[in-house]
Protein backbone atom coordinates (compact mmCIF):
# COMPACT_ATOMS: atom_id res chain seq x y z
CA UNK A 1 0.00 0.00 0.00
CA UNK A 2 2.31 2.28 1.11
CA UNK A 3 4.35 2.22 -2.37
CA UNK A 4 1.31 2.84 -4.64
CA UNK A 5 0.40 5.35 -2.33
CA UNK A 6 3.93 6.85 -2.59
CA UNK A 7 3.38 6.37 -6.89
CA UNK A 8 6.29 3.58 -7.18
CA UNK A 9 5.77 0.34 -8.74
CA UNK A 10 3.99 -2.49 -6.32
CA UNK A 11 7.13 -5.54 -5.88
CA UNK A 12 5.89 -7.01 -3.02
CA UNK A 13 2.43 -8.32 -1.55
CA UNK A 14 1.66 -9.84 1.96
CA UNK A 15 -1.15 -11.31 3.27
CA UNK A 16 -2.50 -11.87 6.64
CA UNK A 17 -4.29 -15.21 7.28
CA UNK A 18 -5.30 -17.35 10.72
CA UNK A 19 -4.70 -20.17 8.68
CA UNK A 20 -1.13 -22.00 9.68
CA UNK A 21 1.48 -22.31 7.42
CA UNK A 22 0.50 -25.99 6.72
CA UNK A 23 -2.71 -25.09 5.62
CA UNK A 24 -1.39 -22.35 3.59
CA UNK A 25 0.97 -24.86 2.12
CA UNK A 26 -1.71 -27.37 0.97
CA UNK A 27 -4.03 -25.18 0.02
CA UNK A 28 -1.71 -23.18 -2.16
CA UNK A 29 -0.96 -26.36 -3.79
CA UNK A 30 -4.32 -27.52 -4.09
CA UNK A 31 -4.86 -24.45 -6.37
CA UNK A 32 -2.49 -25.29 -8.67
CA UNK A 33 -0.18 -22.66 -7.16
CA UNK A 34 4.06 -23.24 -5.76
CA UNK A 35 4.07 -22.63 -1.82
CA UNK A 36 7.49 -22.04 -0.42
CA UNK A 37 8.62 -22.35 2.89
CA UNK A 38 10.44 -19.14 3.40
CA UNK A 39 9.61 -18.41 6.86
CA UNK A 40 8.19 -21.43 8.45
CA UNK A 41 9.82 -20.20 12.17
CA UNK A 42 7.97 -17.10 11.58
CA UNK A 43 4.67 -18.28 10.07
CA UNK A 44 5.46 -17.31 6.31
CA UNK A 45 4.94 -19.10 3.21
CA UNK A 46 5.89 -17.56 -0.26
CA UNK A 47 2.89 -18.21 -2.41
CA UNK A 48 4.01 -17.86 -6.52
CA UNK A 49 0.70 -17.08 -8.81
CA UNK A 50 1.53 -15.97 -12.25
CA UNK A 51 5.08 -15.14 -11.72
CA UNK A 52 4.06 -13.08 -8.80
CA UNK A 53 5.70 -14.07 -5.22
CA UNK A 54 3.22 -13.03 -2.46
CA UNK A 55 3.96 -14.03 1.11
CA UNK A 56 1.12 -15.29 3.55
CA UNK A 57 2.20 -14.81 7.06
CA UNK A 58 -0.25 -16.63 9.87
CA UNK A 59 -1.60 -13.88 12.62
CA UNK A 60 0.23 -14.08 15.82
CA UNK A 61 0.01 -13.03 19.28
CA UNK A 62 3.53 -11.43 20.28
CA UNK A 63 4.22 -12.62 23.93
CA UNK A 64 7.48 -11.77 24.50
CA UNK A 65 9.63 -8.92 23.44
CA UNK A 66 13.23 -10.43 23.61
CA UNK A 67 14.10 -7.00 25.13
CA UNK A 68 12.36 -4.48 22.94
CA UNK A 69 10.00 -2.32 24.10
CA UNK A 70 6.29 -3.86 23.80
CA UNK A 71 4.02 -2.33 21.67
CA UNK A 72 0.72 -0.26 22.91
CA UNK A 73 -1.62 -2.14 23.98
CA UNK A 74 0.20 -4.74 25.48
CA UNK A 75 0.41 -7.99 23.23
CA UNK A 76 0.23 -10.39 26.86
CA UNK A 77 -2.94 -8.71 27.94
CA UNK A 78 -4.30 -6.23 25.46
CA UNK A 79 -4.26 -3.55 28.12
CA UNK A 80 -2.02 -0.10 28.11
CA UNK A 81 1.28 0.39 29.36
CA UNK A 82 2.98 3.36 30.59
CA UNK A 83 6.34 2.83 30.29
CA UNK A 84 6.66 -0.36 27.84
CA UNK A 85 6.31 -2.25 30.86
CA UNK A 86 4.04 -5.27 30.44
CA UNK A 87 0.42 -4.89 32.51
CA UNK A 88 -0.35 -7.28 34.98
């Protein structure tokens, strides 16, 4: 979005999907399509329709931040934080 917005040339599509990468796999398949397991560890499969590489990455809930400051609301428990601290 943001690069047709910005007037340059679309190169790259995602997709958001609660299906897991599995699923993504065989279903891609099913349709005739190539699924690649790009990003298994992260929930991403490179679909390949046409000649065009889209990536399908399964929703997740973030519950740790591995030291980064967690994002507003807090993934754990959906409520606010101050400080980046995680709410109780």
């Amino acid at each position: 979005m943001r690069d047709a917005l910005l007037g340059r040339s679309v190169t790259d599509i995602d997709f958001a999907t609660t299906a897991v990468p599995e699923d993504v796999m065989a279903r891609a398949r099913k349709a005739g399509l190539k699924a690649i397991p790009t990003g298994i560890a992260h929930g991403t499969v490179t679909v390949v329709a046409g000649g065009v590489s889209c990536e399908v990455t399964t929703l997740r809930r973030d519950i740790e931040t591995f030291g980064r400051t967690p994002r507003w609301p807090s993934p754990r428990t959906g409520r606010r934080t101050r400080n980046g601290a995680t709410s109780p």
